[in-house]
C-alpha atoms as a PDB file:
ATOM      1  CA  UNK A   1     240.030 -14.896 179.788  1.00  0.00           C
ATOM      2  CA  UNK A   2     243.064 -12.889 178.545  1.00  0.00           C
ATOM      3  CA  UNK A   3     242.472  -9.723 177.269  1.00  0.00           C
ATOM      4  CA  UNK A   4     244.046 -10.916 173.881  1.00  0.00           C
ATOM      5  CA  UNK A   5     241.169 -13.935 173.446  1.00  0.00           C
ATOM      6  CA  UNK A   6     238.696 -10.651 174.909  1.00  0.00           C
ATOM      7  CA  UNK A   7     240.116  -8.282 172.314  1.00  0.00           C
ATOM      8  CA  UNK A   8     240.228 -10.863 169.649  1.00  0.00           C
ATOM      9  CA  UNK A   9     236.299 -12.530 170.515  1.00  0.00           C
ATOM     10  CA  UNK A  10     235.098  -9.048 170.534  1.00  0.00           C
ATOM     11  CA  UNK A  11     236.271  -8.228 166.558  1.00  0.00           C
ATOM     12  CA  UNK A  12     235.270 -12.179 166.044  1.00  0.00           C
ATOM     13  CA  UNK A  13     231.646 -10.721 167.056  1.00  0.00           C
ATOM     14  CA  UNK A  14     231.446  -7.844 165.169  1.00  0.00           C
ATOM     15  CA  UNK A  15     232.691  -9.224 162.136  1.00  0.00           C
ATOM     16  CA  UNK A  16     230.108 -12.191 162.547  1.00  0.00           C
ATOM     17  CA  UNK A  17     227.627  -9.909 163.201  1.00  0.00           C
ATOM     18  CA  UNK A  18     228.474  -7.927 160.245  1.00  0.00           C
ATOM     19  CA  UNK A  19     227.054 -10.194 158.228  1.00  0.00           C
ATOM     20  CA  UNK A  20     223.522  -9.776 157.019  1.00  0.00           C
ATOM     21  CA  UNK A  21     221.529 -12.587 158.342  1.00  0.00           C
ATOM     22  CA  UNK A  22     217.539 -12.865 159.575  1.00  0.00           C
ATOM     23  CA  UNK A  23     218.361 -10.764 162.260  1.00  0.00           C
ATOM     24  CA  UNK A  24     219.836  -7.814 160.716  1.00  0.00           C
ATOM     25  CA  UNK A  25     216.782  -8.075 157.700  1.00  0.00           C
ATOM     26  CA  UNK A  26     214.419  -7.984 160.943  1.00  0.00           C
ATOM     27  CA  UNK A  27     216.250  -4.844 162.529  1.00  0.00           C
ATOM     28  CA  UNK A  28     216.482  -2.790 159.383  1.00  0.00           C
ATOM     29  CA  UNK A  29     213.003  -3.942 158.228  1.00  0.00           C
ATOM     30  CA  UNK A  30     211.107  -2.645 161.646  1.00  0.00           C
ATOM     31  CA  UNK A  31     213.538   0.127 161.970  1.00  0.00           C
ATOM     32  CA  UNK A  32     212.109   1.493 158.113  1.00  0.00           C
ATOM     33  CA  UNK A  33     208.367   0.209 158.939  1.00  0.00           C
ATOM     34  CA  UNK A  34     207.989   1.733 162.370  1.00  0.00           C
ATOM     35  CA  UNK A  35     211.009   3.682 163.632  1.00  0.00           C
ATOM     36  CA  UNK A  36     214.673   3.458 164.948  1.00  0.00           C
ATOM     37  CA  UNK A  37     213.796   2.670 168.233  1.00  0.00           C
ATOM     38  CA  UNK A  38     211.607  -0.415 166.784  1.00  0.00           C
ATOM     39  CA  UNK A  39     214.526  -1.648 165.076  1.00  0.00           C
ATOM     40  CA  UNK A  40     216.851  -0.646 168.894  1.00  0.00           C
ATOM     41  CA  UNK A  41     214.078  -2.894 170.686  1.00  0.00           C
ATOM     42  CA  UNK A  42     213.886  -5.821 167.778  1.00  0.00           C
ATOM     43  CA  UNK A  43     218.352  -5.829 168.804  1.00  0.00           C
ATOM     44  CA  UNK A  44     217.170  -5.775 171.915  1.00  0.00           C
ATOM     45  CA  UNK A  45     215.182  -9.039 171.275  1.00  0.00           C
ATOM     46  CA  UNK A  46     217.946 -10.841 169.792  1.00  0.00           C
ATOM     47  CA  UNK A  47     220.762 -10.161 171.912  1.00  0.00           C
ATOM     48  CA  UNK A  48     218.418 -12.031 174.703  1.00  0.00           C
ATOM     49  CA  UNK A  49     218.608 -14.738 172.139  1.00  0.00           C
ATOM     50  CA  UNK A  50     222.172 -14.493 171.829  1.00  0.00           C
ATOM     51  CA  UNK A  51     222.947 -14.490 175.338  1.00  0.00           C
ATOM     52  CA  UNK A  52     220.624 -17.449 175.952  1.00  0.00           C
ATOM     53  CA  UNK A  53     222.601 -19.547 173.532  1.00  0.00           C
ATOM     54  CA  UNK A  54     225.792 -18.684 174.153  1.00  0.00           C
ATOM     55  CA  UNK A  55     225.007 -20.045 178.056  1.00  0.00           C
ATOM     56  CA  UNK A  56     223.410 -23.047 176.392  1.00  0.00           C
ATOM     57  CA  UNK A  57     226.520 -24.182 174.246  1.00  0.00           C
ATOM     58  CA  UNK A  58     228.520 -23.960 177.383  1.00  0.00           C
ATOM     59  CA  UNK A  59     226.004 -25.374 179.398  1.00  0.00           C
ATOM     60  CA  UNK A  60     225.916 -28.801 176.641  1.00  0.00           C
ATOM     61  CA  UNK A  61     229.988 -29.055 176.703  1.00  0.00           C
ATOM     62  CA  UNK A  62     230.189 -28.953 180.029  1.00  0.00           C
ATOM     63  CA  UNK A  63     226.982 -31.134 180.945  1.00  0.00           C
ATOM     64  CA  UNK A  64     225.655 -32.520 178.163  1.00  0.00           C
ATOM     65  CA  UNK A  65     222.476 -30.779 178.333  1.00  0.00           C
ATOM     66  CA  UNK A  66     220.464 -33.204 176.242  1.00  0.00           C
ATOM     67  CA  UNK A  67     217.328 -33.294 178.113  1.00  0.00           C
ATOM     68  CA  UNK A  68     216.232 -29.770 176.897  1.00  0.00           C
ATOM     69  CA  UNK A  69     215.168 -30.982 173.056  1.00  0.00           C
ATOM     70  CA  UNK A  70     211.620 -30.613 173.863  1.00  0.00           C
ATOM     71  CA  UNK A  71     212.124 -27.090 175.760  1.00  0.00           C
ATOM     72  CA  UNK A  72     213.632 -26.018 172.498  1.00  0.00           C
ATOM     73  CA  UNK A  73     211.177 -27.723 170.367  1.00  0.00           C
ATOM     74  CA  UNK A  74     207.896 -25.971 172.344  1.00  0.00           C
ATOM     75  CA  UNK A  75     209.605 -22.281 171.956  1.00  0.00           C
ATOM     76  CA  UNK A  76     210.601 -22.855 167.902  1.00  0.00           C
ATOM     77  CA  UNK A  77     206.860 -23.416 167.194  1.00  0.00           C
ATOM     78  CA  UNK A  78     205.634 -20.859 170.009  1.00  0.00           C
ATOM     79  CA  UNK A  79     208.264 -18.250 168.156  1.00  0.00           C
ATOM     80  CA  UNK A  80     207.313 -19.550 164.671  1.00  0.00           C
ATOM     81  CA  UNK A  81     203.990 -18.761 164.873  1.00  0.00           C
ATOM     82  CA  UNK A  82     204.450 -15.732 166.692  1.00  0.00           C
ATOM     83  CA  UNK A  83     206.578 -14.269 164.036  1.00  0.00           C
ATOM     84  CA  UNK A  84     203.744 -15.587 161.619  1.00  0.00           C
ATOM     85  CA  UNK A  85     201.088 -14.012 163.285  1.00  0.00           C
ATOM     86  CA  UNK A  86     202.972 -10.912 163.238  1.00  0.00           C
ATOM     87  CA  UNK A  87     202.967 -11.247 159.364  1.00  0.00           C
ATOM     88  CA  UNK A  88     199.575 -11.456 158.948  1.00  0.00           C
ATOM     89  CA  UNK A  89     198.922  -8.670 161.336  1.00  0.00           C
ATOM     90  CA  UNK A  90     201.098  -6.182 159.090  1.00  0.00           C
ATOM     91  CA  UNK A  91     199.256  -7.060 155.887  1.00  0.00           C
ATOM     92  CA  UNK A  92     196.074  -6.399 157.852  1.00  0.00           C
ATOM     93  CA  UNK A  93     196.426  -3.087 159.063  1.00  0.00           C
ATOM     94  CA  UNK A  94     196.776  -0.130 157.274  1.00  0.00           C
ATOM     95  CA  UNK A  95     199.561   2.071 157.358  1.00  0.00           C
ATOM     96  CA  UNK A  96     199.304   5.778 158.919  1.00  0.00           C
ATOM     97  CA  UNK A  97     200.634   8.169 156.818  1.00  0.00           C
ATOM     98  CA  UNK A  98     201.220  10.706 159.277  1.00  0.00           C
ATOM     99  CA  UNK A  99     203.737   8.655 161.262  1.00  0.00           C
ATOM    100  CA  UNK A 100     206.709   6.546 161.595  1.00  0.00           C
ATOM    101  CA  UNK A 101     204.503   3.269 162.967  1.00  0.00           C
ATOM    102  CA  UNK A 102     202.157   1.201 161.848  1.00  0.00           C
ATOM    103  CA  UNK A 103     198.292   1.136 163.225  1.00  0.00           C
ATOM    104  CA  UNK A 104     198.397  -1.843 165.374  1.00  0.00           C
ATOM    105  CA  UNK A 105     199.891  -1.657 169.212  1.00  0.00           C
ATOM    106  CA  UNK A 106     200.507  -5.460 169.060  1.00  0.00           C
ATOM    107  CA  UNK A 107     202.761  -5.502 165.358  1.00  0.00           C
ATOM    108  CA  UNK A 108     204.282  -2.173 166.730  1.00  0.00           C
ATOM    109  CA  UNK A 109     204.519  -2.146 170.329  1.00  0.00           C
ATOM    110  CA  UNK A 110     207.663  -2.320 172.751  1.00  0.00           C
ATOM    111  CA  UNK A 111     207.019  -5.924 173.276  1.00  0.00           C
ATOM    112  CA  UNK A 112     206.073  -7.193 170.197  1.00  0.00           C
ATOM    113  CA  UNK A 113     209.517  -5.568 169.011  1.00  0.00           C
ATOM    114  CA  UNK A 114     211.588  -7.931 171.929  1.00  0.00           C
ATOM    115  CA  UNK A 115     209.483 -10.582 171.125  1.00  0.00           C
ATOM    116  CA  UNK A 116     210.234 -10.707 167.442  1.00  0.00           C
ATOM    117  CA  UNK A 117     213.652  -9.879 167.863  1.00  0.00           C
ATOM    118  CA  UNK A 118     214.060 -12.997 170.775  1.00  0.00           C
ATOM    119  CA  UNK A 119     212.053 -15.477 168.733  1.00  0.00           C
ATOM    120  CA  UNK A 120     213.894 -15.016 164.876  1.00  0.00           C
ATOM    121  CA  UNK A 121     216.986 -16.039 166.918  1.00  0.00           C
ATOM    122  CA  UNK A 122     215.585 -18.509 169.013  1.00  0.00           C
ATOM    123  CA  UNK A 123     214.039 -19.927 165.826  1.00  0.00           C
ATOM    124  CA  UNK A 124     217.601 -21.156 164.934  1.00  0.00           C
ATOM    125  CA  UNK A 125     219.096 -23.563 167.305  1.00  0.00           C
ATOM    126  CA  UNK A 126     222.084 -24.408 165.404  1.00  0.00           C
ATOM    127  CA  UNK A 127     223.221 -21.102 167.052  1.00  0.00           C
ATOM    128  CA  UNK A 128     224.466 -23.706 169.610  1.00  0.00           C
ATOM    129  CA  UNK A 129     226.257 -25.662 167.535  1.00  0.00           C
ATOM    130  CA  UNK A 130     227.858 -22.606 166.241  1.00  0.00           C
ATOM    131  CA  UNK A 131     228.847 -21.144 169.341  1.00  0.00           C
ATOM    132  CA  UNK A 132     230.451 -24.641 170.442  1.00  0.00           C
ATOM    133  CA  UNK A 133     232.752 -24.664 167.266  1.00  0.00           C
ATOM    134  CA  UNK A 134     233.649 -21.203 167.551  1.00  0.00           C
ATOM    135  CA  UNK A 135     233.971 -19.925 170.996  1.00  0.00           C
ATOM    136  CA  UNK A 136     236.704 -22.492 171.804  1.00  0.00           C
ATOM    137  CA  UNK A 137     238.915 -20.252 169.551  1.00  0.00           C
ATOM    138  CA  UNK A 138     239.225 -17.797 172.216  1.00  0.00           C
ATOM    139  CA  UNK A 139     238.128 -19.437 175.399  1.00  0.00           C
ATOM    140  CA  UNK A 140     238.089 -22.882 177.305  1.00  0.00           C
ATOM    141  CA  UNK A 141     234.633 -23.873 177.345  1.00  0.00           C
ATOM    142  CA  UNK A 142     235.078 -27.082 179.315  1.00  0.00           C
ATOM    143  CA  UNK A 143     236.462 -24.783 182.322  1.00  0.00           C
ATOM    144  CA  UNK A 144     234.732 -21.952 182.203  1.00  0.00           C
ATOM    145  CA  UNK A 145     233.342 -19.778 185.151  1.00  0.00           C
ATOM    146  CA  UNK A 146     230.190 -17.432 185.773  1.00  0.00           C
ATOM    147  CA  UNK A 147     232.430 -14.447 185.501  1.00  0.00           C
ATOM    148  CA  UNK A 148     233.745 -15.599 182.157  1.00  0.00           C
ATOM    149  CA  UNK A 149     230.185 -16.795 180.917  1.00  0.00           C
ATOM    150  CA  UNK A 150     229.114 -13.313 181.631  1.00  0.00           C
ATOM    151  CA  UNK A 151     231.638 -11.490 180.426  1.00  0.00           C
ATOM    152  CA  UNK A 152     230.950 -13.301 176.731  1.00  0.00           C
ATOM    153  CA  UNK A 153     227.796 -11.801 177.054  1.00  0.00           C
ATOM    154  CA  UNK A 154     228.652  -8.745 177.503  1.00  0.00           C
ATOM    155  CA  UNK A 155     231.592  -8.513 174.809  1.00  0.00           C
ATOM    156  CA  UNK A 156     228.425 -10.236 172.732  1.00  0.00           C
ATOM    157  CA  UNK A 157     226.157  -7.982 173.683  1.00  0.00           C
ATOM    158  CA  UNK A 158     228.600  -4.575 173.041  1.00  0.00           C
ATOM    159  CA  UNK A 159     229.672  -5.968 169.838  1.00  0.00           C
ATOM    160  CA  UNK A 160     226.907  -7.424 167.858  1.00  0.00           C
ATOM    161  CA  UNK A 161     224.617  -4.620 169.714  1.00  0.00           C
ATOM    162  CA  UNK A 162     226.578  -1.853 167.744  1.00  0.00           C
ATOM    163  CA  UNK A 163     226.434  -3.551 164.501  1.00  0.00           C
ATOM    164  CA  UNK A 164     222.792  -4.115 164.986  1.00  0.00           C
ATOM    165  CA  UNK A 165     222.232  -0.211 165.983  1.00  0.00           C
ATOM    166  CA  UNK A 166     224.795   0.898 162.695  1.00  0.00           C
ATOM    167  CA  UNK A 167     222.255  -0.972 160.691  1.00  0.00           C
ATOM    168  CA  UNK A 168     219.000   0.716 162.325  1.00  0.00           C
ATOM    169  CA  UNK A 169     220.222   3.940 162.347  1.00  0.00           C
ATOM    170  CA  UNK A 170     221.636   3.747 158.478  1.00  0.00           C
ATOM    171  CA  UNK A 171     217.971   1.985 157.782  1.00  0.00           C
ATOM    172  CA  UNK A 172     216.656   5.329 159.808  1.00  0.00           C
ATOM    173  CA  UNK A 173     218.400   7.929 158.000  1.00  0.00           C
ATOM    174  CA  UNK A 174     217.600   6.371 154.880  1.00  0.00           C
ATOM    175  CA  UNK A 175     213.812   6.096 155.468  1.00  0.00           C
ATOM    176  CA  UNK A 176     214.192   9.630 156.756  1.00  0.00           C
ATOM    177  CA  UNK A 177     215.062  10.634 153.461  1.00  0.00           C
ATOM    178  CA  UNK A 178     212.773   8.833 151.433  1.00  0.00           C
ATOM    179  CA  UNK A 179     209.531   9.032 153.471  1.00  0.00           C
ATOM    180  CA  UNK A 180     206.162   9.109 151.862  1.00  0.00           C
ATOM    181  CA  UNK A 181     203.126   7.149 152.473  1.00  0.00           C
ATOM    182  CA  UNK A 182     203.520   4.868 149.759  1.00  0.00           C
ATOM    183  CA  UNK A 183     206.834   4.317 150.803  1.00  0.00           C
ATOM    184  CA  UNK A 184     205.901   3.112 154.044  1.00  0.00           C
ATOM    185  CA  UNK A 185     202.791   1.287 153.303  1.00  0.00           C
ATOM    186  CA  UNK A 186     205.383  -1.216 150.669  1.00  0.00           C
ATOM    187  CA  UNK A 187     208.130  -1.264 154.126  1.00  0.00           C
ATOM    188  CA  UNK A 188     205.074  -2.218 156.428  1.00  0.00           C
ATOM    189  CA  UNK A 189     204.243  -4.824 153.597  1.00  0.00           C
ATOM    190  CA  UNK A 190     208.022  -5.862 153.532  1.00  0.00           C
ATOM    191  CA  UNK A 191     208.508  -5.783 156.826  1.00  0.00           C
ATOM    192  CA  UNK A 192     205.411  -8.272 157.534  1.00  0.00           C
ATOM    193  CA  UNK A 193     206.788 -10.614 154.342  1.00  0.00           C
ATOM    194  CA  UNK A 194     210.290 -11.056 156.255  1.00  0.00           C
ATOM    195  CA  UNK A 195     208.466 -12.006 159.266  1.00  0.00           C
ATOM    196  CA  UNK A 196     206.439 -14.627 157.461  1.00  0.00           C
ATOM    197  CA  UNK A 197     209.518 -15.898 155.465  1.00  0.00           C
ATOM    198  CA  UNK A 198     211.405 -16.410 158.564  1.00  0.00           C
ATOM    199  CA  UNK A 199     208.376 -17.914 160.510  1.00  0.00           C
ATOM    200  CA  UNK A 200     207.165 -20.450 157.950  1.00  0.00           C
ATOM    201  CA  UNK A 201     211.004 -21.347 157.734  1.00  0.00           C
ATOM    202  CA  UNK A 202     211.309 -22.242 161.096  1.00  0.00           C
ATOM    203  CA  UNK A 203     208.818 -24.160 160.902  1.00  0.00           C
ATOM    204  CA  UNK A 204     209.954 -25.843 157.962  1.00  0.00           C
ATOM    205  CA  UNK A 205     213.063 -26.743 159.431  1.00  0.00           C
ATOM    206  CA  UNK A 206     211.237 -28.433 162.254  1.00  0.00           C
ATOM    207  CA  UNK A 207     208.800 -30.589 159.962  1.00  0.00           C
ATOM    208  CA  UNK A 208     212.248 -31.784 158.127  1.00  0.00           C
ATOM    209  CA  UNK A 209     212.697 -29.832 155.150  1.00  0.00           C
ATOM    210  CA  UNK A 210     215.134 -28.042 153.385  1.00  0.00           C
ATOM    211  CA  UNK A 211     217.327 -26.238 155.545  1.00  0.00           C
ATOM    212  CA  UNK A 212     217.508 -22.295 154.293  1.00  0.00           C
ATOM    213  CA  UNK A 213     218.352 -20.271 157.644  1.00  0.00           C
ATOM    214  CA  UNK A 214     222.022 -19.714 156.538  1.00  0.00           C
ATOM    215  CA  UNK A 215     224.738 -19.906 159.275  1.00  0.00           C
END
């Protein structure tokens, strides 16, 4: 890669990632229900996502990975219902009004943050079919190298990570500033409705039906 098509893919990214999208609604969502470094970990969770499509859509130009439909097919409905169970779990417990989180270590925890994060973007495989129209804008994907594979990540991961944090930390200083315990018990209820949405959409969009992830 030149560092005109790196310069260039790296704007390409942020712009993109500008965007709000089910990602960014899940970042500023757990960053106002539990706390800036929820929202850090859910970017966390779908940058892994990112990466593992952008290595996929070069993967299916260059071998015609076809053979993985069922892989992708087990972890949409292992994510789906993940996400949905996370839902439910947040209009369960009850919200502590003496701190930034919410009473339960699974719908609040480090992992459960990744996990959400990882699955809302893995819950939308035309990502690949994205990636293959767009990265060959500023790259060759039919020759393409490990060093240039990872170094899309990691414009990818610089680029759409900052965006992601801009939104957690504006998200942050904004629940900062509003902060009461009814405020946060309606965020935790929110914040558990945008993980149901996007669940029961995925799954949705598996059974055949209307198509509403936006991309």
């Amino acid at each position: 890669m030149t560092l005109v098509s790196v310069i260039s893919l790296f704007f390409a990214f942020i712009l993109l990632a500008i965007l709000p999208g089910p990602g960014v609604i899940a970042v500023v969502s757990r960053t106002v229900s539990n706390s800036l470094r929820r929202g850090v970990l859910t970017s966390v969770g779908i940058l892994i996502g990112d990466a593992f499509f952008i290595v996929m859509a070069i993967a299916t130009v260059n071998y015609a990975v076809s053979s993985l439909d069922c892989v992708f097919l087990l972890i949409q409905l292992v994510g789906s219902f993940y996400l949905i169970w996370l839902g439910i779990q947040g209009w369960r417990n009850k919200t502590s009004s003496d701190k930034f989180v919410i009473n339960s270590s699974e719908f609040s925890g480090t992992i459960s943050s990744i996990l959400s994060g990882l699955f809302i973007t893995l819950g939308n495989p035309k990502i690949i079919v994205f990636y293959i129209g767009f990265l060959p804008a500023f790259i060759d994907l039919s020759n393409m190298t490990i060093a240039n594979v990872f170094l899309i990540i990691v414009i990818d991961v610089i680029a759409v990570g900052a965006v992601l944090y801009m939104y957690a930390w504006l998200a942050n200083m904004a629940h900062l500033q509003l902060f009461n315990s009814n405020a946060l018990a309606i965020t935790q209820k929110v914040t558990a409705s945008v993980l149901l949405v996007i669940g029961l959409s995925a799954l949705i969009n598996l059974s055949g039906g209307n198509d509403i992830w936006n991309v």
